[in-house]
N, C-alpha and C. Protein backbone atom coordinates (compact mmCIF):
# COMPACT_ATOMS: atom_id res chain seq x y z
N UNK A 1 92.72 116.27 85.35
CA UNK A 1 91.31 116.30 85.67
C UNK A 1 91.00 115.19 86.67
N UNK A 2 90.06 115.47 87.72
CA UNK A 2 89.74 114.35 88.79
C UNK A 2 88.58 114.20 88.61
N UNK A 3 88.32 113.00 89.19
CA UNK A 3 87.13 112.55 89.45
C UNK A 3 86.13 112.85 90.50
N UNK A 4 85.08 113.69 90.65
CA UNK A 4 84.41 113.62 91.95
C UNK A 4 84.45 112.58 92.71
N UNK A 5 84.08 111.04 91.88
CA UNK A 5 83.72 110.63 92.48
C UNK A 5 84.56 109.24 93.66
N UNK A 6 85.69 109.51 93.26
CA UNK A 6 86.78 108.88 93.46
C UNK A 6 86.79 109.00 95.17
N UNK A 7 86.86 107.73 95.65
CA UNK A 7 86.73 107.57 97.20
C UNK A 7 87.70 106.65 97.87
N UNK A 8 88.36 106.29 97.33
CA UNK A 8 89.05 104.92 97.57
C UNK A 8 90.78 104.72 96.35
N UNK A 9 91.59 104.56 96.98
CA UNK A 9 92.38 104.97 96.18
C UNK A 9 93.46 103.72 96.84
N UNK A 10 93.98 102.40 95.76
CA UNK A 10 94.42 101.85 96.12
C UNK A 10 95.96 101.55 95.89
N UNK A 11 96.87 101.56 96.58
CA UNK A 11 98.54 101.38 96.14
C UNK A 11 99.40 99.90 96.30
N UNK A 12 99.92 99.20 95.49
CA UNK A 12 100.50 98.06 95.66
C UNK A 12 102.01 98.81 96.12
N UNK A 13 102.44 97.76 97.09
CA UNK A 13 103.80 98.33 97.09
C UNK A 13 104.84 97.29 96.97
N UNK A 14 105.70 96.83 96.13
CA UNK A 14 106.12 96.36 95.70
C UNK A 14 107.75 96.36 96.80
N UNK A 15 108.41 95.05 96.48
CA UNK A 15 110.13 95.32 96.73
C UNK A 15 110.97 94.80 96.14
N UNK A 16 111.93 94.91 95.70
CA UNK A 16 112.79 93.90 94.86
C UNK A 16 114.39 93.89 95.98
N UNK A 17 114.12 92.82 96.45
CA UNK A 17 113.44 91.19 96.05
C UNK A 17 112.36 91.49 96.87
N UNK A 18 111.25 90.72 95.61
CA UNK A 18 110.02 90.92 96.87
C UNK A 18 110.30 90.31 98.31
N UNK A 19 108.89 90.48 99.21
CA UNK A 19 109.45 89.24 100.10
C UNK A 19 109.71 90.62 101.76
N UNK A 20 109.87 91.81 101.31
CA UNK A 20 110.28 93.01 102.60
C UNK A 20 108.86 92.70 103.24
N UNK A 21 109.03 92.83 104.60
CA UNK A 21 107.81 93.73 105.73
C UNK A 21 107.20 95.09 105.22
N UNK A 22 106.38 95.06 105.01
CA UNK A 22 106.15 96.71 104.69
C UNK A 22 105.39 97.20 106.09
N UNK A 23 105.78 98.59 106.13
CA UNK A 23 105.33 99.16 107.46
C UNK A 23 104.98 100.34 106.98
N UNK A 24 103.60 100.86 107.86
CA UNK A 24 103.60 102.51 108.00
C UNK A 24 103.22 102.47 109.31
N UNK A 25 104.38 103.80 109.64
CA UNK A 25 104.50 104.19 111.13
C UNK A 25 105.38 102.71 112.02
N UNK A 26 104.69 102.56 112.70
CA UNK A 26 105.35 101.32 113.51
C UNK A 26 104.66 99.97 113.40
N UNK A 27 103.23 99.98 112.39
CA UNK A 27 102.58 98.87 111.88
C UNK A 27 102.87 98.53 110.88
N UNK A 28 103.11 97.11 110.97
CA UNK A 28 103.61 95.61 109.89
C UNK A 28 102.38 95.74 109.28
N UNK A 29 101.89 96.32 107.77
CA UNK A 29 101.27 95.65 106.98
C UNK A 29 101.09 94.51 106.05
N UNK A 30 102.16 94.03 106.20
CA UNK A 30 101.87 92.82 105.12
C UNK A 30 103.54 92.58 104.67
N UNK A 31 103.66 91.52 103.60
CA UNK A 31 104.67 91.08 103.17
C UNK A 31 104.57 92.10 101.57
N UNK A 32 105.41 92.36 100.78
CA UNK A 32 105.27 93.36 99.59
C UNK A 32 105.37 91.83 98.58
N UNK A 33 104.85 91.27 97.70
CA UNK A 33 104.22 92.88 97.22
C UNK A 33 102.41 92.97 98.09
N UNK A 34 102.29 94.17 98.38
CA UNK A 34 100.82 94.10 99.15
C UNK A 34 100.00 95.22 98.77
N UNK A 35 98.57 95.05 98.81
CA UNK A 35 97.93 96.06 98.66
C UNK A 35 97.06 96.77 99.57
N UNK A 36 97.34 98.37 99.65
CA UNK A 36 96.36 99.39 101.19
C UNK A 36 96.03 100.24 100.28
N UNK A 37 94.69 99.95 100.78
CA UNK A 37 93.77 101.36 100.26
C UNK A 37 93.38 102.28 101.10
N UNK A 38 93.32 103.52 100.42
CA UNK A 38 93.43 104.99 101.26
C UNK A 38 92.30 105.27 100.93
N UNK A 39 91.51 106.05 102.42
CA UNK A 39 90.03 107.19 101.64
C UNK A 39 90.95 108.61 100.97
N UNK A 40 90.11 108.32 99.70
CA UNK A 40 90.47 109.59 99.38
C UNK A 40 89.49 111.28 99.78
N UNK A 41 89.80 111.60 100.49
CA UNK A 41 88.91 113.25 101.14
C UNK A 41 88.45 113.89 99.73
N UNK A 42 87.82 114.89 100.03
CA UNK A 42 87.38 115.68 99.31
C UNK A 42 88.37 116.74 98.41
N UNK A 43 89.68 116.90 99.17
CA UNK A 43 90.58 117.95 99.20
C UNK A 43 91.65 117.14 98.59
N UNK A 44 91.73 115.82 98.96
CA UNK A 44 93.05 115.13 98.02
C UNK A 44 92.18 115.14 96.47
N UNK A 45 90.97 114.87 96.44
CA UNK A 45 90.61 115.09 95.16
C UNK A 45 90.68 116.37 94.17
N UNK A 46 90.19 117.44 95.04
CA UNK A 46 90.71 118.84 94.85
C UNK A 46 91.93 118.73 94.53
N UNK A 47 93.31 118.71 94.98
CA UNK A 47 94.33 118.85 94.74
C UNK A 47 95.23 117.54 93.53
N UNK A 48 94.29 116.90 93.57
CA UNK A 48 94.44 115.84 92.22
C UNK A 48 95.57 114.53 92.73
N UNK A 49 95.86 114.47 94.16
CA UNK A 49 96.81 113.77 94.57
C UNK A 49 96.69 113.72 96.36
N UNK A 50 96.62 112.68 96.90
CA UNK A 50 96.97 112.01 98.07
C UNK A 50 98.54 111.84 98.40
N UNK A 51 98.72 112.54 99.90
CA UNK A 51 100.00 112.55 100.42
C UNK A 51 99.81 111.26 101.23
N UNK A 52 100.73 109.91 100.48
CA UNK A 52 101.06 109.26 101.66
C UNK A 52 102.52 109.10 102.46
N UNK A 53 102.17 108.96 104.22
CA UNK A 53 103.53 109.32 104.71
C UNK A 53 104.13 108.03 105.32
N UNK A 54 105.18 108.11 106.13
CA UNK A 54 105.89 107.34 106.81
C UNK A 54 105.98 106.04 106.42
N UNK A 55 106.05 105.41 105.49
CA UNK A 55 106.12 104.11 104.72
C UNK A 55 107.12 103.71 104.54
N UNK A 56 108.06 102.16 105.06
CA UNK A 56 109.19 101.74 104.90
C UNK A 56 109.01 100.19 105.06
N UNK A 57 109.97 99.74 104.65
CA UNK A 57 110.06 98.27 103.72
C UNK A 57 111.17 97.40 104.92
N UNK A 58 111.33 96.36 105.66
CA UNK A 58 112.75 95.75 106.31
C UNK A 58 112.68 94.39 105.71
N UNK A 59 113.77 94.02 105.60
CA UNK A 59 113.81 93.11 104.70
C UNK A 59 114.71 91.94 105.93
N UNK A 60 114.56 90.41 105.71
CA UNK A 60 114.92 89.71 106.38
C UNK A 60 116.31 89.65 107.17
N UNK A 61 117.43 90.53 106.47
CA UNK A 61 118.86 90.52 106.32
C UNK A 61 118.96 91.75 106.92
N UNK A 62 118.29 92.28 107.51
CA UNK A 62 118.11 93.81 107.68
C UNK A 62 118.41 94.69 107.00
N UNK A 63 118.46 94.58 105.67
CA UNK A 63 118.37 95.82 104.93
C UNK A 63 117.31 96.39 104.82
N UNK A 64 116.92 97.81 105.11
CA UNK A 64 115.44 98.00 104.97
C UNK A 64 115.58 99.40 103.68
N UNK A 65 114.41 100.28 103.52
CA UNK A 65 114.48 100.74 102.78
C UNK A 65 112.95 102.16 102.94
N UNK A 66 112.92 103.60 102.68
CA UNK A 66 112.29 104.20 103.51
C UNK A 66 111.45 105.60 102.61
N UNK A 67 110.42 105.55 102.55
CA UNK A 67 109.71 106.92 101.72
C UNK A 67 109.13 107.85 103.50
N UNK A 68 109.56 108.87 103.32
CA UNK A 68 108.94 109.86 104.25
C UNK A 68 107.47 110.28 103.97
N UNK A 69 107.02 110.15 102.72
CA UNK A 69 106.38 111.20 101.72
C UNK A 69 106.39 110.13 100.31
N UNK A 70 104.96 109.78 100.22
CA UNK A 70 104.59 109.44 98.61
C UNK A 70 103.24 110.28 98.32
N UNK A 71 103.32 111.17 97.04
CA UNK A 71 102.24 111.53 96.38
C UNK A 71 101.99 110.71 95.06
N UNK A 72 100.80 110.44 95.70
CA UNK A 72 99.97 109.78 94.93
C UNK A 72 98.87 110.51 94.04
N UNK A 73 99.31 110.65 92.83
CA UNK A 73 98.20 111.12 91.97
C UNK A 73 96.90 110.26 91.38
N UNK A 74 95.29 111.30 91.51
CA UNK A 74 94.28 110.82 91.56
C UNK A 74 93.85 111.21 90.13
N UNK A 75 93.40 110.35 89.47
CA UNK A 75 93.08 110.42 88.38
C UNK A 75 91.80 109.68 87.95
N UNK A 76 90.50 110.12 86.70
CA UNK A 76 89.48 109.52 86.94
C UNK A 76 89.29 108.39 86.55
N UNK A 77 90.27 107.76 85.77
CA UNK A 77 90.25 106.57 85.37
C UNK A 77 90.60 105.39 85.50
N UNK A 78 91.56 106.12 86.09
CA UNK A 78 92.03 104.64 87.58
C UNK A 78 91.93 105.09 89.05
N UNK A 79 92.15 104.60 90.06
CA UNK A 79 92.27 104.20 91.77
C UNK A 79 93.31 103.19 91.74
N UNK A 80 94.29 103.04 91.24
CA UNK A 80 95.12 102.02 91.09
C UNK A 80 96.68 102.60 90.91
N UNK A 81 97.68 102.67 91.93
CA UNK A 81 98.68 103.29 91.66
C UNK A 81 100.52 102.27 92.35
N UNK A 82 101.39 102.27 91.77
CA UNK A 82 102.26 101.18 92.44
C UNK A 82 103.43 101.85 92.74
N UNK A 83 104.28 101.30 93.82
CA UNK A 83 105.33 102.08 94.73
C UNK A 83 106.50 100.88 94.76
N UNK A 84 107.64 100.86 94.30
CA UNK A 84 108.70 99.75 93.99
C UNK A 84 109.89 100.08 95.21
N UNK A 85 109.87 99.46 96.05
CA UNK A 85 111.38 99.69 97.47
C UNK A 85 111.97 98.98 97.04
N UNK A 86 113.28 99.66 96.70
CA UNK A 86 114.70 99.09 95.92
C UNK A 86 115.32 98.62 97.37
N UNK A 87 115.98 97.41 97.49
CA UNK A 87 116.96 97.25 98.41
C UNK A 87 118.41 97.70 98.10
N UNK A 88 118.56 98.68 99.18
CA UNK A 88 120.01 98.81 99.03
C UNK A 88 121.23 98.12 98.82
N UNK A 89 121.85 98.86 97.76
CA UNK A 89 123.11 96.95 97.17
C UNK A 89 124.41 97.21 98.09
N UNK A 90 124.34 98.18 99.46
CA UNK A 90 125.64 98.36 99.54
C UNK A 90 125.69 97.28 101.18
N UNK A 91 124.44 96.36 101.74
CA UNK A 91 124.47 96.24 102.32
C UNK A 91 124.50 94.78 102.20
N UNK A 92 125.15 93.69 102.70
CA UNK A 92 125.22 91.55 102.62
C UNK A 92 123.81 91.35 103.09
N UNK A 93 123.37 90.15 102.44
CA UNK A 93 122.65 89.40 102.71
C UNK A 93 121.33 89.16 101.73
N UNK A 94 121.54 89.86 100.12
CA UNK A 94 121.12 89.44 99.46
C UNK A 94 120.15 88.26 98.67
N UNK A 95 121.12 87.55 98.71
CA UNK A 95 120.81 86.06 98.54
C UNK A 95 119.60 85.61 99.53
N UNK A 96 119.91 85.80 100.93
CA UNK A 96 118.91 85.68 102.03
C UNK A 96 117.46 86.33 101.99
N UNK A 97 117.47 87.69 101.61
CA UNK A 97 116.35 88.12 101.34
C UNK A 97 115.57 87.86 100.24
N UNK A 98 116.69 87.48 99.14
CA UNK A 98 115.93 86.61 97.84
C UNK A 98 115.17 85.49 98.24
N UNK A 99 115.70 84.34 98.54
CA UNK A 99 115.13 82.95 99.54
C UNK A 99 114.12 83.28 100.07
N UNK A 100 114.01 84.20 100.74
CA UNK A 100 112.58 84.17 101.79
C UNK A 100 111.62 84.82 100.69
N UNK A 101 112.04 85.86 100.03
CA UNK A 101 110.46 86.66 99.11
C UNK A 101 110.47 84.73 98.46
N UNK A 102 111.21 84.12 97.85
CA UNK A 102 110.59 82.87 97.09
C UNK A 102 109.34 82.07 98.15
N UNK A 103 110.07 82.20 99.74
CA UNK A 103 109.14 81.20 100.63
C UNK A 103 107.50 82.01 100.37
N UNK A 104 107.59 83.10 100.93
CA UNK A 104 106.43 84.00 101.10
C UNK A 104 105.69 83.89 99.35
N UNK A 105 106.03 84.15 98.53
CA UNK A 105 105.56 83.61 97.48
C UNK A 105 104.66 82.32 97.30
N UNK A 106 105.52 81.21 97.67
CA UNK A 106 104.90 79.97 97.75
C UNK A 106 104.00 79.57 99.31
N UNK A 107 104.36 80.47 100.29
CA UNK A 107 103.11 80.31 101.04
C UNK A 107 101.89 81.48 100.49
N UNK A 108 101.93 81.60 99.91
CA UNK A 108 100.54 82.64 99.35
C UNK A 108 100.11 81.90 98.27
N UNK A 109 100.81 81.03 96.96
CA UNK A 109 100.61 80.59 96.46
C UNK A 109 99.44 78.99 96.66
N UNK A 110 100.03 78.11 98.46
CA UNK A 110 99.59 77.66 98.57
C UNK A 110 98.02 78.01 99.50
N UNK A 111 97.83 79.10 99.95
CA UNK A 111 97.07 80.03 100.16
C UNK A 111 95.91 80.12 99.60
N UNK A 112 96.28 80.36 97.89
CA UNK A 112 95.60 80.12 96.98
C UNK A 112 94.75 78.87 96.62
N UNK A 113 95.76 77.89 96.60
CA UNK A 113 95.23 76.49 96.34
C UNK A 113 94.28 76.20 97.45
N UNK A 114 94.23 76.66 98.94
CA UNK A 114 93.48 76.19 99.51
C UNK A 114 92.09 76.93 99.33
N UNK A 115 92.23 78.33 98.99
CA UNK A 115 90.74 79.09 98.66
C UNK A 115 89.70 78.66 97.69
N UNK A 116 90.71 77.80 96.55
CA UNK A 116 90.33 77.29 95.65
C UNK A 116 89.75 76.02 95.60
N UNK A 117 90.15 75.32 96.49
CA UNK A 117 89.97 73.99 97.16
C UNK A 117 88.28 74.10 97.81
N UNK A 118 88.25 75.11 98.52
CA UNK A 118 87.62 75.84 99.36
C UNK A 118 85.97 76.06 98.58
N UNK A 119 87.06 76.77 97.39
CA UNK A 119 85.23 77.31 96.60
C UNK A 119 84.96 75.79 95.77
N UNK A 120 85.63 74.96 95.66
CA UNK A 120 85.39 74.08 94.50
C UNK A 120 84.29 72.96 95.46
N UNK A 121 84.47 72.95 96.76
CA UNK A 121 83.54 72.01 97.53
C UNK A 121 83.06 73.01 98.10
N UNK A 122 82.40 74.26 98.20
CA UNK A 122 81.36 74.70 98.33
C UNK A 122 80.08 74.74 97.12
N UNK A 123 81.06 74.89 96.11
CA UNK A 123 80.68 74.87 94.64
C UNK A 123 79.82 73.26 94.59
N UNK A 124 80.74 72.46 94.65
CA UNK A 124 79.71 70.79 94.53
C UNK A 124 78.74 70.82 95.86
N UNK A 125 78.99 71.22 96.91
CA UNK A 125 77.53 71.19 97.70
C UNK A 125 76.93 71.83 96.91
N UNK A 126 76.60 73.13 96.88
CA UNK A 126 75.42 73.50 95.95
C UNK A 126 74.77 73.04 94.88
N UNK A 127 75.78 72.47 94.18
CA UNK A 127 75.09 71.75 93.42
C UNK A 127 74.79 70.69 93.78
N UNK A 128 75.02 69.72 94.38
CA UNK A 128 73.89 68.56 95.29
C UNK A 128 73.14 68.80 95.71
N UNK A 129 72.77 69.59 95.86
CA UNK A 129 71.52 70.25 96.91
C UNK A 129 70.74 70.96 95.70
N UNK A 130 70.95 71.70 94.82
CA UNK A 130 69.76 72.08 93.97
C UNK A 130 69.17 70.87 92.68
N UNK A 131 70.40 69.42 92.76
CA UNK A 131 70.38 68.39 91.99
C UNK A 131 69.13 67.96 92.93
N UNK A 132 69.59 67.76 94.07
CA UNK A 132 68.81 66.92 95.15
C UNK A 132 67.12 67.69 95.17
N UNK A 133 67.30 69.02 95.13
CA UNK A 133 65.77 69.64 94.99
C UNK A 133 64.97 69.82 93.94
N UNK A 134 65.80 69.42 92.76
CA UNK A 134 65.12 69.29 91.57
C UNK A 134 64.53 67.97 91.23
N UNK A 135 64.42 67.19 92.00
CA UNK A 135 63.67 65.84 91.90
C UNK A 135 62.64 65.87 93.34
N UNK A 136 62.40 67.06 93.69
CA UNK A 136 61.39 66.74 95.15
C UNK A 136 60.09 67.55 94.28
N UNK A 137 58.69 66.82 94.32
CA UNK A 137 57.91 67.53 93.80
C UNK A 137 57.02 68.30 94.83
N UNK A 138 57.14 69.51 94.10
CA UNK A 138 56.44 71.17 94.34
C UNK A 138 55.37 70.69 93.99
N UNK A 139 54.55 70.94 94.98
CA UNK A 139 52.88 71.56 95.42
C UNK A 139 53.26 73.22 94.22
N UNK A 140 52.15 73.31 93.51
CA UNK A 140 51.79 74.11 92.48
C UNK A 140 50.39 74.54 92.29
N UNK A 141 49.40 73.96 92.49
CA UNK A 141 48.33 73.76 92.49
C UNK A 141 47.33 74.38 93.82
N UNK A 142 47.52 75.75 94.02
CA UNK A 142 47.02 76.49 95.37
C UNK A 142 45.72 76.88 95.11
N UNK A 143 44.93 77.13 96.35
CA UNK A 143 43.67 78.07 96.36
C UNK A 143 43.77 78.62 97.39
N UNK A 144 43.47 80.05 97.63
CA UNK A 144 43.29 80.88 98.62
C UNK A 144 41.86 81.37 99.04
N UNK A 145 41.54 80.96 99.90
CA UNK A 145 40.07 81.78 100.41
C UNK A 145 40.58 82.82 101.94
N UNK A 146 39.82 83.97 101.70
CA UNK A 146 39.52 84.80 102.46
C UNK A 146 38.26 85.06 103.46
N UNK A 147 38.33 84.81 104.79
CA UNK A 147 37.28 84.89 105.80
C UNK A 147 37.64 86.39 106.44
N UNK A 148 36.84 87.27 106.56
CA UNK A 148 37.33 88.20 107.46
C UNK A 148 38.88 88.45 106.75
N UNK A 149 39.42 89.10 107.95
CA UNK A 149 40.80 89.67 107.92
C UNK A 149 42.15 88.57 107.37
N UNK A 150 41.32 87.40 107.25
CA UNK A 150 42.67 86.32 107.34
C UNK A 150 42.21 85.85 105.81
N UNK A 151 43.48 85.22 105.24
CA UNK A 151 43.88 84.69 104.26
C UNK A 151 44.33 83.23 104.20
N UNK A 152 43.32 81.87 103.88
CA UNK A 152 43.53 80.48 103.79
C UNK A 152 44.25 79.99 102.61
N UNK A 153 45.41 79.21 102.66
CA UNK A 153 45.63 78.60 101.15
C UNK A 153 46.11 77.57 101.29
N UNK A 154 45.32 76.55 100.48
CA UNK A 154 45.40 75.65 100.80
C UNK A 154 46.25 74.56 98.97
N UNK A 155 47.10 73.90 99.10
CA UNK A 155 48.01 73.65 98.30
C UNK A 155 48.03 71.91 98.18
N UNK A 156 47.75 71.06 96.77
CA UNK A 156 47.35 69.77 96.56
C UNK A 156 48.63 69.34 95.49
């Protein structure tokens, strides 16, 4: 059963070792594990599943790894679906592609720390500033008179 209302349909794609290029077509999306979201049409909903195509994984050592064709089934309770690119074991350089998914890891990790860094002193301005406005005293005390078309108010 699908969801009408389902518009957006999102896929992590994973690699082991994490750490691959992921590509569709001849565009670098991201490092895996990563997440692209698809519109879902009217007709992938109809048919209860999204065809995604040309999707492949290269990994630092050049081993890469390749889906022609993923169907993705749409379901109403999730938009959330995951895709795992095995590296091939028949090819050296293992170890190498392990090392780098660890780097890419820890540059995202520190990534993190800086977003966080980020909201935590946006976070204390605001609050200085509504500390700082809660000791300025508000005019409360208004009267409005009306002449003609215009509106006076005057505030003590």
């Amino acid at each position: 059963m699908t969801c009408g209302c389902v518009t957006k349909l999102n896929v992590t794609y994973y690699s082991d070792p994490p750490g691959a290029s992921l590509y569709q077509g001849n565009q670098m999306m991201g490092y895996c594990p990563t997440t692209l979201i698809y519109d879902v049409s009217y007709d992938d909903r109809m048919n209860g599943y999204k065809l995604l195509q040309g999707t492949q994984v290269k990994w630092v050592s050049g081993a890469s790894a390749k889906i022609d064709q993923l169907k993705a089934t749409i379901e109403s309770f999730t938009t959330y679906r995951q895709f795992t690119f095995m590296r091939p074991s028949d090819i050296e350089g293992y170890e190498t592609d392990a090392k780098f998914g660890i780097e890419v890891q820890k540059v995202r990790l520190m990534g993190q720390q800086v977003q966080t860094q980020q909201d935590a002193n946006l976070w204390q301005k605001y609050s200085t500033m509504v500390t700082q406005n809660s000791t300025v005293n508000l005019k409360t005390n208004c009267t409005s008179n009306v002449i003609g078309e215009t509106v006076f108010t005057n505030c003590i």
